[in-house]
C-alpha atoms as a PDB file:
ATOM      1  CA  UNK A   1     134.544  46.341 188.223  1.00  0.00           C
ATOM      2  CA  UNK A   2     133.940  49.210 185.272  1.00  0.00           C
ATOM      3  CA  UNK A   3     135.347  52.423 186.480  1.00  0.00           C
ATOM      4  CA  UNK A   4     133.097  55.509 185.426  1.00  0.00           C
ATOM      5  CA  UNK A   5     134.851  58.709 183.925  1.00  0.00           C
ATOM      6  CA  UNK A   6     133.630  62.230 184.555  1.00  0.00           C
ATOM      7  CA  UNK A   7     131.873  63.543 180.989  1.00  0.00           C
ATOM      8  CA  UNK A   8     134.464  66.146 179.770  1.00  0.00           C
ATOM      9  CA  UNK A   9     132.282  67.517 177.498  1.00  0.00           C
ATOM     10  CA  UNK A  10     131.042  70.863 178.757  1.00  0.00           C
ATOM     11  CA  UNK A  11     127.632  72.176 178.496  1.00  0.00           C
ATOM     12  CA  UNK A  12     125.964  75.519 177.887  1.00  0.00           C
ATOM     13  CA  UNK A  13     124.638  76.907 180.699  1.00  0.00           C
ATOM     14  CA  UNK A  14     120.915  76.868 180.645  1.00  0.00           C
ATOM     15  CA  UNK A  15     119.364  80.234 179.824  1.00  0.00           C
ATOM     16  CA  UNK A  16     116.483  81.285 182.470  1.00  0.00           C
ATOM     17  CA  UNK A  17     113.198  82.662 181.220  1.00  0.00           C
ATOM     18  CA  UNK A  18     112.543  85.737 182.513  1.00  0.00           C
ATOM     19  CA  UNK A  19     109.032  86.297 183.585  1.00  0.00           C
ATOM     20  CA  UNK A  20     107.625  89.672 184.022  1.00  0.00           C
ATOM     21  CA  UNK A  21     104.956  89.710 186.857  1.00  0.00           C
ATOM     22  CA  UNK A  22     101.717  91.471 186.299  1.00  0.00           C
ATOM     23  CA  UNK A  23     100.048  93.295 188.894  1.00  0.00           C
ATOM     24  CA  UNK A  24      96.452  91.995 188.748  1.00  0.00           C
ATOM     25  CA  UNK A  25      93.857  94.428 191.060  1.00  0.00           C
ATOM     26  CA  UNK A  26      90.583  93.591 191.756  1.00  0.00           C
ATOM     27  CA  UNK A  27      87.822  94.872 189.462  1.00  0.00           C
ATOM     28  CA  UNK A  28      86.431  97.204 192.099  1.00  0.00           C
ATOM     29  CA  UNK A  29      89.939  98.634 192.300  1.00  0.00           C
ATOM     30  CA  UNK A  30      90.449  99.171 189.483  1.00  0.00           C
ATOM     31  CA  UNK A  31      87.103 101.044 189.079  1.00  0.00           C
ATOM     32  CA  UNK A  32      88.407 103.183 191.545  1.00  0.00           C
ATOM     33  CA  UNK A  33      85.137 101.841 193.447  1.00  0.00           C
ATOM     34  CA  UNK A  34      85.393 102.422 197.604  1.00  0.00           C
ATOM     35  CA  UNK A  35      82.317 101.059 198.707  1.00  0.00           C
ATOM     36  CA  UNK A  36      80.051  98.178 196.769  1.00  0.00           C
ATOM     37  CA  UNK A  37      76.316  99.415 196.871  1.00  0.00           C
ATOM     38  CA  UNK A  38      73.451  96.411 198.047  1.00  0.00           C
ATOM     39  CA  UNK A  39      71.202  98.108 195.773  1.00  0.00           C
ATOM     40  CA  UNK A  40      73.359  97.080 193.076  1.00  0.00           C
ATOM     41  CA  UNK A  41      72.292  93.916 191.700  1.00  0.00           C
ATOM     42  CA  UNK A  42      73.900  93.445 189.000  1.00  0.00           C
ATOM     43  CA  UNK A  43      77.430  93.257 190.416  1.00  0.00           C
ATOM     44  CA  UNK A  44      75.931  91.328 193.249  1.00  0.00           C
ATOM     45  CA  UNK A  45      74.982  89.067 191.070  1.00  0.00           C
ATOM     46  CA  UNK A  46      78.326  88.170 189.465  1.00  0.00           C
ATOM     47  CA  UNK A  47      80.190  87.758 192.927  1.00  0.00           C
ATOM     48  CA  UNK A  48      77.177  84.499 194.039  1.00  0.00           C
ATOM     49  CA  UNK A  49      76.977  81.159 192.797  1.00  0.00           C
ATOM     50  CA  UNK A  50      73.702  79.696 191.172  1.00  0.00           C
ATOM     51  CA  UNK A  51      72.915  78.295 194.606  1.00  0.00           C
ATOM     52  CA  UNK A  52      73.836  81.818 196.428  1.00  0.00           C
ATOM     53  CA  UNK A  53      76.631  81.218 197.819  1.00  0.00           C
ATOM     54  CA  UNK A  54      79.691  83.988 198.063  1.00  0.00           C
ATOM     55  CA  UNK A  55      82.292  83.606 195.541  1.00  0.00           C
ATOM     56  CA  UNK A  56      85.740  82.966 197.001  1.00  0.00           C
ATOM     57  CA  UNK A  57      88.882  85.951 196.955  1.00  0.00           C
ATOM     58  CA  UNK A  58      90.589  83.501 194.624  1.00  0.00           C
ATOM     59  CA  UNK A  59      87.905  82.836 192.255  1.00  0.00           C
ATOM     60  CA  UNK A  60      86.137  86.218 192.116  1.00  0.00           C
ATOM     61  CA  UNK A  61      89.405  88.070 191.917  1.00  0.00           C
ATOM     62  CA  UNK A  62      88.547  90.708 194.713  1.00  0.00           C
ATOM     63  CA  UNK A  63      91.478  92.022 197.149  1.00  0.00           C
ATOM     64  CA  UNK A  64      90.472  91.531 200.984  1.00  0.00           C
ATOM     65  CA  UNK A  65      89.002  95.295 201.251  1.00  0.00           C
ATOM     66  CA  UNK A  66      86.649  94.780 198.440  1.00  0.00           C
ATOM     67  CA  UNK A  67      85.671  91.247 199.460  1.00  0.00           C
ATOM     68  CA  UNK A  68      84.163  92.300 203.060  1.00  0.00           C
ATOM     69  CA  UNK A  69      82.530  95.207 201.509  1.00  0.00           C
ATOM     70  CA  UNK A  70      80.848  92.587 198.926  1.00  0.00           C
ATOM     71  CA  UNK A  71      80.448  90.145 201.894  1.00  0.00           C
ATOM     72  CA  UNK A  72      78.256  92.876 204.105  1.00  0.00           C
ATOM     73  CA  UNK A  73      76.208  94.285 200.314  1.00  0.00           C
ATOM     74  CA  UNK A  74      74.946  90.754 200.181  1.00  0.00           C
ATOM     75  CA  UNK A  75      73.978  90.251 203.533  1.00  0.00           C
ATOM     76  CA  UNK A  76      72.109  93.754 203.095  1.00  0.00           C
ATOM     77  CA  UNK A  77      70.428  93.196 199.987  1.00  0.00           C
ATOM     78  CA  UNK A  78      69.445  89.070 201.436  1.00  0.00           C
ATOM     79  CA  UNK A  79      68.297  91.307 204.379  1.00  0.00           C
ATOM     80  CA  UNK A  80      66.053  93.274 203.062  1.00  0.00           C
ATOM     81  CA  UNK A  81      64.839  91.323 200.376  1.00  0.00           C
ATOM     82  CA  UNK A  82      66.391  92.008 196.740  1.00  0.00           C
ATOM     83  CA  UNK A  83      68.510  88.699 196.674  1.00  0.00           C
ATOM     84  CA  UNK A  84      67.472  85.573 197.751  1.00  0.00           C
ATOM     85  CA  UNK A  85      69.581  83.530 200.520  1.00  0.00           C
ATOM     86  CA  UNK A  86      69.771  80.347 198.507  1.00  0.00           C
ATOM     87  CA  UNK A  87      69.183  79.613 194.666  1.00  0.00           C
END
């Protein structure tokens, strides 16, 4: 039967990285942007998909606010005609 020792060698205790947190805002925050306009295609454009579809909060990088007030633009503009509802 082998008998195990405790290690008396003592080790430097491990040094923790300190990470620094940046506050990311959404574009249209940042903008200083209340309301997102349907007649404004271009930024319309850059929050759909190639097949039309809404980007996601996490992958368009809009807080909640700005998100719903994208959601209800596109459903305007579809509405009425300036962006199509599917490619």
């Amino acid at each position: 039967m082998r008998f195990f020792t405790k290690n008396t060698k003592t080790l430097p205790p491990k040094k923790r990285r300190t990470r620094t947190l940046e506050a990311t805002k959404c574009r249209f925050c940042r903008e200083k942007i209340e309301e997102i306009d349907y007649k404004d295609l271009a930024v319309l454009q850059k929050l759909v998909t190639g097949q039309g579809k809404h980007f996601t909060r996490k992958r368009s990088g809009n807080c909640a606010t700005h998100q719903r007030s994208s959601r209800r633009a596109l459903k305007h503009a579809r509405f009425i005609g300036l962006m199509p509802f599917c490619g």
